[in-house]
ModelCIF file with pLDDT and N, C-alpha, C, O atoms, coordinates in Angstrom:
data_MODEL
#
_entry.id   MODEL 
#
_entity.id                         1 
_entity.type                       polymer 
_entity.pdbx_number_of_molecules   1 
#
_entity_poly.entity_id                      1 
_entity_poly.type                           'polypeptide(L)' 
_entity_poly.nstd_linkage                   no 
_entity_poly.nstd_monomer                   no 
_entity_poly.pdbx_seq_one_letter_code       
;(UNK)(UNK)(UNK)(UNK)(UNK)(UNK)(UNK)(UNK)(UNK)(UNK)(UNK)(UNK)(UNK)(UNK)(UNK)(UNK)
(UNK)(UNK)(UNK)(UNK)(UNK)(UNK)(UNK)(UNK)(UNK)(UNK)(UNK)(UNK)(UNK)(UNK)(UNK)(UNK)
(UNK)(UNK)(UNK)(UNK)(UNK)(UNK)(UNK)(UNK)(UNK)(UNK)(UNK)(UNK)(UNK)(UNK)(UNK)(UNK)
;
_entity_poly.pdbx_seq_one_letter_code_can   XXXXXXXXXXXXXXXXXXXXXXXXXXXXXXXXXXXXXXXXXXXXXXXX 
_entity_poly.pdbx_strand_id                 A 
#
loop_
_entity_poly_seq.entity_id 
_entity_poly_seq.num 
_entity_poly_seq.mon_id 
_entity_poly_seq.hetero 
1 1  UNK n 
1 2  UNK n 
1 3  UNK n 
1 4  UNK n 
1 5  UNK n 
1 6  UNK n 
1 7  UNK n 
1 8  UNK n 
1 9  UNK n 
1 10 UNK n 
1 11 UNK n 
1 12 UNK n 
1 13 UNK n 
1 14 UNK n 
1 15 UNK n 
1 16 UNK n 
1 17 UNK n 
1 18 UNK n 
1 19 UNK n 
1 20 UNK n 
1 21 UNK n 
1 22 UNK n 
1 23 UNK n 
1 24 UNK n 
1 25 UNK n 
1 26 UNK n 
1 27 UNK n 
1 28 UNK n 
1 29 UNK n 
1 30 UNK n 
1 31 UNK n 
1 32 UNK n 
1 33 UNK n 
1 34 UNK n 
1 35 UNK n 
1 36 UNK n 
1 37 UNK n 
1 38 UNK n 
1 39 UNK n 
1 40 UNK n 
1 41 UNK n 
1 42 UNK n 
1 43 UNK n 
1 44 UNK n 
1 45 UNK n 
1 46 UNK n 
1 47 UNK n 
1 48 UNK n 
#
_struct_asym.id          A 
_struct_asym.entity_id   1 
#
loop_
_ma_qa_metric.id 
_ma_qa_metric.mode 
_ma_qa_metric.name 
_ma_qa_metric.software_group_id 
_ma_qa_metric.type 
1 global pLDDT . pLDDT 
2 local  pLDDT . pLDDT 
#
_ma_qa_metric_global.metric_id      1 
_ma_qa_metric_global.metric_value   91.88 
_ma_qa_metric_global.model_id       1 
_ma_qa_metric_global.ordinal_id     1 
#
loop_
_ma_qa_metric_local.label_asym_id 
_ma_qa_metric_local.label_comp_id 
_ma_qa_metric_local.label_seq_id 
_ma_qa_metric_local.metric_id 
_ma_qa_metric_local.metric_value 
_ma_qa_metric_local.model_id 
_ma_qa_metric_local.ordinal_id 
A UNK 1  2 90.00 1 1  
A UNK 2  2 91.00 1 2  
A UNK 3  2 90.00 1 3  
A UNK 4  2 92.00 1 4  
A UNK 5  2 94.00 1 5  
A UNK 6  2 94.00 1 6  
A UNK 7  2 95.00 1 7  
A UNK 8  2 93.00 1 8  
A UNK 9  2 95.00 1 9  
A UNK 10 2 94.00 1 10 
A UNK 11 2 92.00 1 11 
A UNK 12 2 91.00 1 12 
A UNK 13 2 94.00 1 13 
A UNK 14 2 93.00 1 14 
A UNK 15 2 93.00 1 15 
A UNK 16 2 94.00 1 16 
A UNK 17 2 93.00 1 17 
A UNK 18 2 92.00 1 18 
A UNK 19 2 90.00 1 19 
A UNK 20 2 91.00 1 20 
A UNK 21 2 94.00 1 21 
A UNK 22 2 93.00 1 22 
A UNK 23 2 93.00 1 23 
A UNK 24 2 94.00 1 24 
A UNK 25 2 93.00 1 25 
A UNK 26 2 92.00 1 26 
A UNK 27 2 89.00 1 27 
A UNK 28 2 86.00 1 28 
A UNK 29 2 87.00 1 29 
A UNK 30 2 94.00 1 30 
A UNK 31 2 95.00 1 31 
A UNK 32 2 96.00 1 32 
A UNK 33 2 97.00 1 33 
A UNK 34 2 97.00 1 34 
A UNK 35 2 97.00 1 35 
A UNK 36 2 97.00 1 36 
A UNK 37 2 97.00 1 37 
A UNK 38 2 96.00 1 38 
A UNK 39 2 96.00 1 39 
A UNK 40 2 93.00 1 40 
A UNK 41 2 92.00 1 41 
A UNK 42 2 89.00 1 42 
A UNK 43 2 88.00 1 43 
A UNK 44 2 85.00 1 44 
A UNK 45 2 83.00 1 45 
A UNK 46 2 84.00 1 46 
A UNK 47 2 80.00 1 47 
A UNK 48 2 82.00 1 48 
#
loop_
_atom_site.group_PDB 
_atom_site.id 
_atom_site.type_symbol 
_atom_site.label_atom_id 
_atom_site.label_alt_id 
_atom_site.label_comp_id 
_atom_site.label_asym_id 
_atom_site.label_entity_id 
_atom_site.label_seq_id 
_atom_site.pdbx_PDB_ins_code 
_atom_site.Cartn_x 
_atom_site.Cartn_y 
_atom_site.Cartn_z 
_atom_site.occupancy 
_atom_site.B_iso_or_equiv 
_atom_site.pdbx_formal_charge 
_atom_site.auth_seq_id 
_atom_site.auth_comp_id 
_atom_site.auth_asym_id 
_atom_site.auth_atom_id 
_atom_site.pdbx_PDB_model_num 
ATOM 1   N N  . UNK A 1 1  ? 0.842   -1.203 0.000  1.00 90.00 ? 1  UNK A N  1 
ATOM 2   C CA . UNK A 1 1  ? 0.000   0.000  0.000  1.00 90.00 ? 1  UNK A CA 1 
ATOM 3   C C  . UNK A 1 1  ? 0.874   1.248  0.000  1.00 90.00 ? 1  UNK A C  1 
ATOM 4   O O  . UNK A 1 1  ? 1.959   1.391  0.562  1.00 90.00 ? 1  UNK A O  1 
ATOM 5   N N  . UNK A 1 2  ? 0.166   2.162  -0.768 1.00 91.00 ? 2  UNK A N  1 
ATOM 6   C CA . UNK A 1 2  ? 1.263   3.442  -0.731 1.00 91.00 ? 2  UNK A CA 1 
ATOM 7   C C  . UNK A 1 2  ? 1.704   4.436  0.554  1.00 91.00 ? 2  UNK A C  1 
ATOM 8   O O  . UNK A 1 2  ? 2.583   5.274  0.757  1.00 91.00 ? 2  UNK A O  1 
ATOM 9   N N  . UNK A 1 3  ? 0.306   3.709  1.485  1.00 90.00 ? 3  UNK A N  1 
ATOM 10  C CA . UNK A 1 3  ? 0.421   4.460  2.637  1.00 90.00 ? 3  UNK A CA 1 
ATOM 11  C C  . UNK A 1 3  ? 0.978   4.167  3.401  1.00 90.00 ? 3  UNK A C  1 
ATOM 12  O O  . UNK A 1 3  ? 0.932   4.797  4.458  1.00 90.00 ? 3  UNK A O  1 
ATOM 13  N N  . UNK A 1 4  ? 2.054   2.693  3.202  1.00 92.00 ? 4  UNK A N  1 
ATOM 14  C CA . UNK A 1 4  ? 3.234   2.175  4.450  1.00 92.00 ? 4  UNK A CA 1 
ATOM 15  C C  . UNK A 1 4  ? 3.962   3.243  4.669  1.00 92.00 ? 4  UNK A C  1 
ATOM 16  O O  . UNK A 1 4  ? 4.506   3.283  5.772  1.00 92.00 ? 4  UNK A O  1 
ATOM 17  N N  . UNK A 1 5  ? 4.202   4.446  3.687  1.00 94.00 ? 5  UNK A N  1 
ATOM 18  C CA . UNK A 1 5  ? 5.435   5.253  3.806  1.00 94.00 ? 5  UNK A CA 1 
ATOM 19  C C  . UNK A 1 5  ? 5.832   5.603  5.065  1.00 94.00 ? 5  UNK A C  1 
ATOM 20  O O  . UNK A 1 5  ? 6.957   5.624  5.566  1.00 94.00 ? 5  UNK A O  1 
ATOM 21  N N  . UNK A 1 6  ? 4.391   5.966  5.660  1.00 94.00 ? 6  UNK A N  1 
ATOM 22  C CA . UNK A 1 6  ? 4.256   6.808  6.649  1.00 94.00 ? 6  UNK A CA 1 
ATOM 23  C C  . UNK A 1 6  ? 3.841   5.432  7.779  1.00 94.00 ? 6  UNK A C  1 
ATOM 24  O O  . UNK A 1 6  ? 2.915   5.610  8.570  1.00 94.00 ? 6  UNK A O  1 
ATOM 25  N N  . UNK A 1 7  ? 4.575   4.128  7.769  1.00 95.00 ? 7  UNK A N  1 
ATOM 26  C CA . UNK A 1 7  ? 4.250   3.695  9.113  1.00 95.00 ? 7  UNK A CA 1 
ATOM 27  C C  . UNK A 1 7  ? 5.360   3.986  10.275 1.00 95.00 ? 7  UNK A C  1 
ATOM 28  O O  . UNK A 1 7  ? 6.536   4.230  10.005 1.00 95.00 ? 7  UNK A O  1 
ATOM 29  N N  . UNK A 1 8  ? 4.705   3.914  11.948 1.00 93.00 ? 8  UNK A N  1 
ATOM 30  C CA . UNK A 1 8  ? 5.554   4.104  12.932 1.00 93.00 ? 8  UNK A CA 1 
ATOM 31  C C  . UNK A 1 8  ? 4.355   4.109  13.734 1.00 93.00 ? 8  UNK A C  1 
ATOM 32  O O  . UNK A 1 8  ? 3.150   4.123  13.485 1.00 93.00 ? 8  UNK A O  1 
ATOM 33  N N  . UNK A 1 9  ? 5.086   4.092  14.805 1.00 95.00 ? 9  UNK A N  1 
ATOM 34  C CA . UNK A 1 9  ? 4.368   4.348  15.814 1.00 95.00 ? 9  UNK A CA 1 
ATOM 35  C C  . UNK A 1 9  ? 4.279   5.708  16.557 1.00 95.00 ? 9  UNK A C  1 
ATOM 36  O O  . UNK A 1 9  ? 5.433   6.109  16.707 1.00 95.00 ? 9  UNK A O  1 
ATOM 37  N N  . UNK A 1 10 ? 3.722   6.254  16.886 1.00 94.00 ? 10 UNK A N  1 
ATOM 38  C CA . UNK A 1 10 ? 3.498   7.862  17.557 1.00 94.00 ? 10 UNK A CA 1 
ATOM 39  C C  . UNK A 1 10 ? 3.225   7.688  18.793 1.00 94.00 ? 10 UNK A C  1 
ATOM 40  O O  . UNK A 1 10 ? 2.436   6.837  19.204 1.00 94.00 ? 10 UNK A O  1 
ATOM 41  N N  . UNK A 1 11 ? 3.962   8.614  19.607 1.00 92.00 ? 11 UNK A N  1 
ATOM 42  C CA . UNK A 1 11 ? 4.305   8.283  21.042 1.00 92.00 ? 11 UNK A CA 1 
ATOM 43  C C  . UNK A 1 11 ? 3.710   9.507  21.302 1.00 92.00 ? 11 UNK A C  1 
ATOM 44  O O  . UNK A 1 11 ? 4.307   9.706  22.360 1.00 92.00 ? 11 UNK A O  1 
ATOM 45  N N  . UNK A 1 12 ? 2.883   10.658 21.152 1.00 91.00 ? 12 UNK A N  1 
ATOM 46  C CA . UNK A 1 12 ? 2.311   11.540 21.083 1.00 91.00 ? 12 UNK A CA 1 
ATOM 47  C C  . UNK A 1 12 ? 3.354   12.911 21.147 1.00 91.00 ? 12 UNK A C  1 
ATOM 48  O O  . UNK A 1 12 ? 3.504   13.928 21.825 1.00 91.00 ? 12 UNK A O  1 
ATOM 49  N N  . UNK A 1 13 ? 3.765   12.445 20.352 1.00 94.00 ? 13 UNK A N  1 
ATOM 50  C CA . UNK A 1 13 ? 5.144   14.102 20.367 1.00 94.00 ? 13 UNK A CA 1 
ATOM 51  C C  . UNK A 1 13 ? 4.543   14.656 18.851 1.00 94.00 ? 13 UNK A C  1 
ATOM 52  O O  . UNK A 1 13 ? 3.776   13.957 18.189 1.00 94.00 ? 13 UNK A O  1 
ATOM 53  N N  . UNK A 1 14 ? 4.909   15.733 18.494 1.00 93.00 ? 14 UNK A N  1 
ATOM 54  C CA . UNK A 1 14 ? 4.662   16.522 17.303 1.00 93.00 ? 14 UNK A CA 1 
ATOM 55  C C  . UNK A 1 14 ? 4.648   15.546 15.974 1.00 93.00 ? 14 UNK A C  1 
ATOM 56  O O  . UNK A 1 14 ? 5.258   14.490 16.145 1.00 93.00 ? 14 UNK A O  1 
ATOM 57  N N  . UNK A 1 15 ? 4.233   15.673 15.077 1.00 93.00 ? 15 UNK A N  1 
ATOM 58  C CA . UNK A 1 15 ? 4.491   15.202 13.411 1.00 93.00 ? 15 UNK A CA 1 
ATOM 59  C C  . UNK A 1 15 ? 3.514   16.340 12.779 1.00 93.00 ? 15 UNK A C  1 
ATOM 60  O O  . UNK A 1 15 ? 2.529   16.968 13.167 1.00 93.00 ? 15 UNK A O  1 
ATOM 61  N N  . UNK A 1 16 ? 4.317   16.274 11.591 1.00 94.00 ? 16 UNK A N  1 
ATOM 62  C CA . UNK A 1 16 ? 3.607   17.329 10.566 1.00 94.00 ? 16 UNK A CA 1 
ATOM 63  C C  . UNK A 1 16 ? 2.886   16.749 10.190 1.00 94.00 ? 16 UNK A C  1 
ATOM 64  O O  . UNK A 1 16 ? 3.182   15.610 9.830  1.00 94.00 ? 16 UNK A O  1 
ATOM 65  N N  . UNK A 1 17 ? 1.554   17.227 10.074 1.00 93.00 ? 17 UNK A N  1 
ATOM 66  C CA . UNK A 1 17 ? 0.122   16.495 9.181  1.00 93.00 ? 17 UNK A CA 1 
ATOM 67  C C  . UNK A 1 17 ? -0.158  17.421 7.967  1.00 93.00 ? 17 UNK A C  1 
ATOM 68  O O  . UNK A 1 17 ? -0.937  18.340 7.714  1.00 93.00 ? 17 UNK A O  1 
ATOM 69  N N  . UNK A 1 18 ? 0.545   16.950 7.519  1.00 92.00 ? 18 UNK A N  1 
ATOM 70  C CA . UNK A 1 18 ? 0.869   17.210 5.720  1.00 92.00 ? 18 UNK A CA 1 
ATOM 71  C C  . UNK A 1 18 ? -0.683  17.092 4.920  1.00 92.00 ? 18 UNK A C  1 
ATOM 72  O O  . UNK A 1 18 ? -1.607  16.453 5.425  1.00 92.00 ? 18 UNK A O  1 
ATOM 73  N N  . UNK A 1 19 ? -0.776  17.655 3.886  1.00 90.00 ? 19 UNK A N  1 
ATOM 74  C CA . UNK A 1 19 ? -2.187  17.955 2.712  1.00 90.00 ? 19 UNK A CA 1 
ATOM 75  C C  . UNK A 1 19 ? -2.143  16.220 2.276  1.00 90.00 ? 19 UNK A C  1 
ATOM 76  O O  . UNK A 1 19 ? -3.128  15.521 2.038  1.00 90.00 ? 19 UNK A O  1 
ATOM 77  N N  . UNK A 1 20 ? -0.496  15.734 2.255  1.00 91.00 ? 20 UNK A N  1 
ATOM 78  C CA . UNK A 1 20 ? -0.645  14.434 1.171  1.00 91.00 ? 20 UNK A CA 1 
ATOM 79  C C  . UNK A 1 20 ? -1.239  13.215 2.876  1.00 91.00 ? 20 UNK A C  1 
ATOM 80  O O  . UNK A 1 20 ? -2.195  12.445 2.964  1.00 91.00 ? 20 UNK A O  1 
ATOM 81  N N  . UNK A 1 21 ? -0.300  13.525 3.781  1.00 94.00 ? 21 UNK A N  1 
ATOM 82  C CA . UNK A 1 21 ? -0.735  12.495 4.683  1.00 94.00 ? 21 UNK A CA 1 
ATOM 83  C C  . UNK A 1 21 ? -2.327  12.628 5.113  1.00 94.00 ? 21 UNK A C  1 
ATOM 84  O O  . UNK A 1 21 ? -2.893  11.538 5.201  1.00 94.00 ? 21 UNK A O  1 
ATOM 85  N N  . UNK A 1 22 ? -3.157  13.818 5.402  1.00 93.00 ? 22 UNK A N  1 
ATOM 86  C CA . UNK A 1 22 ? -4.344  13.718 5.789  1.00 93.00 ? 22 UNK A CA 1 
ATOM 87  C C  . UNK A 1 22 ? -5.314  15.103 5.065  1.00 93.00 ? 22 UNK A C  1 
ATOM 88  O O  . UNK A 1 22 ? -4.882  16.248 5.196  1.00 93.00 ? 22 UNK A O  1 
ATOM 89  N N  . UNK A 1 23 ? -6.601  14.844 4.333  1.00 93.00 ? 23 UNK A N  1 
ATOM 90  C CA . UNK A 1 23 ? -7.432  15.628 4.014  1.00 93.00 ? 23 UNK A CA 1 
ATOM 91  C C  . UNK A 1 23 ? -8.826  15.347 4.883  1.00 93.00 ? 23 UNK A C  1 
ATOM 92  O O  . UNK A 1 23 ? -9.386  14.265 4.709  1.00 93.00 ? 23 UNK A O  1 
ATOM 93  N N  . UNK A 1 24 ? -9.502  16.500 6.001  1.00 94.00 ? 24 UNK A N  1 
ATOM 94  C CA . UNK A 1 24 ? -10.303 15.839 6.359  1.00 94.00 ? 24 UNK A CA 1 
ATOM 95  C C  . UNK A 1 24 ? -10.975 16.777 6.206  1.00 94.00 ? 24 UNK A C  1 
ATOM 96  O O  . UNK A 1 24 ? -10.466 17.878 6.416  1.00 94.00 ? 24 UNK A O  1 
ATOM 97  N N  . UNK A 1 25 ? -12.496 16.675 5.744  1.00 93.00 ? 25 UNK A N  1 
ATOM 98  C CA . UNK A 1 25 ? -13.276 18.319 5.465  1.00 93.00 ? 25 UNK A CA 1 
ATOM 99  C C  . UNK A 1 25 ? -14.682 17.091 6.080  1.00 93.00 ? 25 UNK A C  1 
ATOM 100 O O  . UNK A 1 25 ? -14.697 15.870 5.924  1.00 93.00 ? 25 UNK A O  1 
ATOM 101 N N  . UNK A 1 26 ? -15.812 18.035 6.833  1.00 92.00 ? 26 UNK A N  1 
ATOM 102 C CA . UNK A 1 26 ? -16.832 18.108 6.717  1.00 92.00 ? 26 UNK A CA 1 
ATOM 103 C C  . UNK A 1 26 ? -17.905 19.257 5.459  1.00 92.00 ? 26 UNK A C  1 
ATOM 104 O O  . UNK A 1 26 ? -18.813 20.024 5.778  1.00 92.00 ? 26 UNK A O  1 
ATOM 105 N N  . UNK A 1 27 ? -17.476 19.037 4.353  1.00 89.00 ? 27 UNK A N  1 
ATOM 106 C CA . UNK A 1 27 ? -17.611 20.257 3.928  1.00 89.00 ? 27 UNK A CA 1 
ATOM 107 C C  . UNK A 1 27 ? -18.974 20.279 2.742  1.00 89.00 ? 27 UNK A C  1 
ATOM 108 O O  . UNK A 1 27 ? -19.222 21.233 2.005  1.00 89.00 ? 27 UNK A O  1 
ATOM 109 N N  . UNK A 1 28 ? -19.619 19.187 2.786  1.00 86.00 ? 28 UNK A N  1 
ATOM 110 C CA . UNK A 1 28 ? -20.836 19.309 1.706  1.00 86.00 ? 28 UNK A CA 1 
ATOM 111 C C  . UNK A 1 28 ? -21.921 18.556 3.131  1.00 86.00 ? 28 UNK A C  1 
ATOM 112 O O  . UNK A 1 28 ? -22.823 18.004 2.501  1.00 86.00 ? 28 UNK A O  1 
ATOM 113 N N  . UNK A 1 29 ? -22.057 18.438 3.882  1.00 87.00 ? 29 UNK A N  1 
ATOM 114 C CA . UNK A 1 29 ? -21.546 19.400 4.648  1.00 87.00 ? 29 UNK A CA 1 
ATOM 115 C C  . UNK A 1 29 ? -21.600 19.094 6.368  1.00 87.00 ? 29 UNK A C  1 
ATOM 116 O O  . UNK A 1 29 ? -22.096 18.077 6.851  1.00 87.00 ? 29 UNK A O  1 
ATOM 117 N N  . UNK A 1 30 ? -21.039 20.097 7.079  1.00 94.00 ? 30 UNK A N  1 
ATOM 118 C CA . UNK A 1 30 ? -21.635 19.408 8.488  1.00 94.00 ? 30 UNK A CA 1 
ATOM 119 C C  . UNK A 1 30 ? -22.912 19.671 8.887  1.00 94.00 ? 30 UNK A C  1 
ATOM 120 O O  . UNK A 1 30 ? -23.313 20.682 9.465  1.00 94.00 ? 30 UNK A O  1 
ATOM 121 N N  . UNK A 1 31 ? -23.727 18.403 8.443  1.00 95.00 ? 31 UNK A N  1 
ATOM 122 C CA . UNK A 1 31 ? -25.098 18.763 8.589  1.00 95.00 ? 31 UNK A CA 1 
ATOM 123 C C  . UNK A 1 31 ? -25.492 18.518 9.583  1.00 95.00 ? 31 UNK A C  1 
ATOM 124 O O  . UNK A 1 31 ? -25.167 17.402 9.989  1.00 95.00 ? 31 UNK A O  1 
ATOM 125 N N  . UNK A 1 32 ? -26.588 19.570 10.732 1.00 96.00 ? 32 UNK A N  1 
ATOM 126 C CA . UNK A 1 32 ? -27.200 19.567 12.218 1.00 96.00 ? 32 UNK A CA 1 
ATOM 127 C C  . UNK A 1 32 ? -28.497 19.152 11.733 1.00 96.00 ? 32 UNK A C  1 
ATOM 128 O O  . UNK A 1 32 ? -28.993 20.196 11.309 1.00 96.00 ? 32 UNK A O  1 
ATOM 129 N N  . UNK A 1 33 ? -29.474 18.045 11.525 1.00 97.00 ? 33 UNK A N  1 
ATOM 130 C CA . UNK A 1 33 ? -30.945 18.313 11.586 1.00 97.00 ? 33 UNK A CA 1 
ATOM 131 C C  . UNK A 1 33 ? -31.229 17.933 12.597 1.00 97.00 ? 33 UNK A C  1 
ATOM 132 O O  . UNK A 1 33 ? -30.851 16.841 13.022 1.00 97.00 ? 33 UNK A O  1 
ATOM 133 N N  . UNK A 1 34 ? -32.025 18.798 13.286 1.00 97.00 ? 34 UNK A N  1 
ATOM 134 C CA . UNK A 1 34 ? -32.522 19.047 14.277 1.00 97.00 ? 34 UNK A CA 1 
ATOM 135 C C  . UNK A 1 34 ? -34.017 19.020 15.063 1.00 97.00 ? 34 UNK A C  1 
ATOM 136 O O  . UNK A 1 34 ? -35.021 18.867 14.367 1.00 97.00 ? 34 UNK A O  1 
ATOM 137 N N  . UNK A 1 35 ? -34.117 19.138 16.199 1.00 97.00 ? 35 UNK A N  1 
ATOM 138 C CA . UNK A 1 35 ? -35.823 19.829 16.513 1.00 97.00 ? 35 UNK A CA 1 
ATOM 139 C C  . UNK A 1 35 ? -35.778 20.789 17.468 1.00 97.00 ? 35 UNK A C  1 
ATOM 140 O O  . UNK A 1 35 ? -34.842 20.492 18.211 1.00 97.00 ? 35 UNK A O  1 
ATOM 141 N N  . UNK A 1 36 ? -36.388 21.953 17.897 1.00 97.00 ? 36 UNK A N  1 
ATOM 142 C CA . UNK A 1 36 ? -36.127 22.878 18.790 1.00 97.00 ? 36 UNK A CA 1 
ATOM 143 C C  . UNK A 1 36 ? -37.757 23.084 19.315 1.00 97.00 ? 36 UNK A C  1 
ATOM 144 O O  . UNK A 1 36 ? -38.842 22.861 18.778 1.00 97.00 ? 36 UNK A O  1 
ATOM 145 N N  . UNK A 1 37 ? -37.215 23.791 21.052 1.00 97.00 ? 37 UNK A N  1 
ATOM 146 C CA . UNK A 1 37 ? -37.941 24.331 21.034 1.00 97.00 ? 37 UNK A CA 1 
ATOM 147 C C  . UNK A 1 37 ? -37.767 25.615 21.693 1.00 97.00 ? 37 UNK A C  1 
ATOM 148 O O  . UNK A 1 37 ? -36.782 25.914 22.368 1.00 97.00 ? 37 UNK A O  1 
ATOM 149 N N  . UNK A 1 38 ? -38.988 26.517 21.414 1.00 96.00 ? 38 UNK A N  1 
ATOM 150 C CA . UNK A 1 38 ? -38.539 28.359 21.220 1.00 96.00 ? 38 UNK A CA 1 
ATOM 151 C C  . UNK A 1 38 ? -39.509 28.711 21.582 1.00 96.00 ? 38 UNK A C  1 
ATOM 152 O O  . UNK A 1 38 ? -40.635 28.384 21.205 1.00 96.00 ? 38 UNK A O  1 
ATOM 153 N N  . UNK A 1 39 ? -38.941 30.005 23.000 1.00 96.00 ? 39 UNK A N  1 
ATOM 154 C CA . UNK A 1 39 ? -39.885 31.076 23.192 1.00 96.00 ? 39 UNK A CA 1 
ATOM 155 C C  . UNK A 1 39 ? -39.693 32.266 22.321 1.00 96.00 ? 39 UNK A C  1 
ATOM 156 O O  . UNK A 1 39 ? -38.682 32.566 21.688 1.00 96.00 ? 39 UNK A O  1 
ATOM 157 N N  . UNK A 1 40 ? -40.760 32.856 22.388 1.00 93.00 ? 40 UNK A N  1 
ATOM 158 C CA . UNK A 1 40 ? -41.358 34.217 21.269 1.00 93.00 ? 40 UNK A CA 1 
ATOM 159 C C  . UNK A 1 40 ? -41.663 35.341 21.969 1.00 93.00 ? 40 UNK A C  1 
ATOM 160 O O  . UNK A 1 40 ? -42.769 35.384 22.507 1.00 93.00 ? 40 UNK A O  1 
ATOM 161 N N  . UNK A 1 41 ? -40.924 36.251 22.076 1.00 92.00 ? 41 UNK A N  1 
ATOM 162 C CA . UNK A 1 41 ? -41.503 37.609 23.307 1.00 92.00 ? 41 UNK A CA 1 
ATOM 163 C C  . UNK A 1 41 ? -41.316 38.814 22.359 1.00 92.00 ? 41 UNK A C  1 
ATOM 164 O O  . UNK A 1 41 ? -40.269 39.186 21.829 1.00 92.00 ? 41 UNK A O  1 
ATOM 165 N N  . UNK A 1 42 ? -42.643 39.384 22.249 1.00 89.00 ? 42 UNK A N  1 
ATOM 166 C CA . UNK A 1 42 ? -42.524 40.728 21.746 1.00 89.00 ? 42 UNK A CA 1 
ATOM 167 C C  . UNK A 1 42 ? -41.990 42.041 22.979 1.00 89.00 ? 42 UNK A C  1 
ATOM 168 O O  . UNK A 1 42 ? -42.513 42.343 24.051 1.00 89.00 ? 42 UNK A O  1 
ATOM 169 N N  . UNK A 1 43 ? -41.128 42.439 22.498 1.00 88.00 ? 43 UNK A N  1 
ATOM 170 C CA . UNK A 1 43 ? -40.515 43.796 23.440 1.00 88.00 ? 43 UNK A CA 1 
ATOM 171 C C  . UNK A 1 43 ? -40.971 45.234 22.584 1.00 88.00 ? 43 UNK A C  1 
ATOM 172 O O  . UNK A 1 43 ? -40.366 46.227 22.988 1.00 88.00 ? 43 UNK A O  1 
ATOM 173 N N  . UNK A 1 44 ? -41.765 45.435 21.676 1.00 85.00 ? 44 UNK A N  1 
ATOM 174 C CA . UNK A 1 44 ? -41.985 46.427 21.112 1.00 85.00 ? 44 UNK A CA 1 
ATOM 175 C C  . UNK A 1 44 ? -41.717 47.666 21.742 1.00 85.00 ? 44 UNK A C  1 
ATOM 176 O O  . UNK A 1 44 ? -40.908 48.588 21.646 1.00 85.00 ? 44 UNK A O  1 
ATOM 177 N N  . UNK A 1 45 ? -43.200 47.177 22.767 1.00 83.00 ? 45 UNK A N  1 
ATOM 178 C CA . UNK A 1 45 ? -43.368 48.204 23.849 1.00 83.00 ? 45 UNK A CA 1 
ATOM 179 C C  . UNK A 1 45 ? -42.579 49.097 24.607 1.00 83.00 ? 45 UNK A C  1 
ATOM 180 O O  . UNK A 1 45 ? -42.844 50.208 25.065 1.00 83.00 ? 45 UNK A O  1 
ATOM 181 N N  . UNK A 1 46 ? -41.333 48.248 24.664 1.00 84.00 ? 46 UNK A N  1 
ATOM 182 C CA . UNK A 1 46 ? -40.185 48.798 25.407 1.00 84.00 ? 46 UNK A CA 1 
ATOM 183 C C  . UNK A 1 46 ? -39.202 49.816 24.767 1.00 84.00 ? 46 UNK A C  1 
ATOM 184 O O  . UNK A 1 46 ? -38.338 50.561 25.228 1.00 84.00 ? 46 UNK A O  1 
ATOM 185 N N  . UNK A 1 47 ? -39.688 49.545 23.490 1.00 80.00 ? 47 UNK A N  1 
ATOM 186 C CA . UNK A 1 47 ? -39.220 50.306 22.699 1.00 80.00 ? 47 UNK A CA 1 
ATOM 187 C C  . UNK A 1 47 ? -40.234 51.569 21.851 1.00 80.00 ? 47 UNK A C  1 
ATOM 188 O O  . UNK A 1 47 ? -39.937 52.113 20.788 1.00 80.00 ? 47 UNK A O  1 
ATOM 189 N N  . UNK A 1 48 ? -41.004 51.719 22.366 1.00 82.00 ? 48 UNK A N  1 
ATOM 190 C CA . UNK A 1 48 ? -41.989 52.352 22.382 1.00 82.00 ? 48 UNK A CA 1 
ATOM 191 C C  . UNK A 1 48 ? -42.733 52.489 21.032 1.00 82.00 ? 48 UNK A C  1 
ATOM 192 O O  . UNK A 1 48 ? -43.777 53.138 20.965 1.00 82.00 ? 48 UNK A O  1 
#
């Protein structure tokens, strides 16, 4: 595999995480669906 290049073991000290060693995107996308629930307060008044 092409990705032996990069075997070792990591002892948790620094390594560069290079574009070629890792691409990670949530990007189409990080999707939240959801349900909420919401209060509604008119302040008009206060604002005269």
């Amino acid at each position: 595999e092409e990705g032996s290049i990069y075997n070792q073991e990591f002892t948790g000290d620094e390594y560069f995480v290079s574009k070629d060693f890792l691409k990670f995107e949530h990007t189409n996308g990080l999707n939240y669906v959801y349900l909420e629930l919401n209060r509604f307060d008119d302040i008009s008044s206060l604002l005269k």
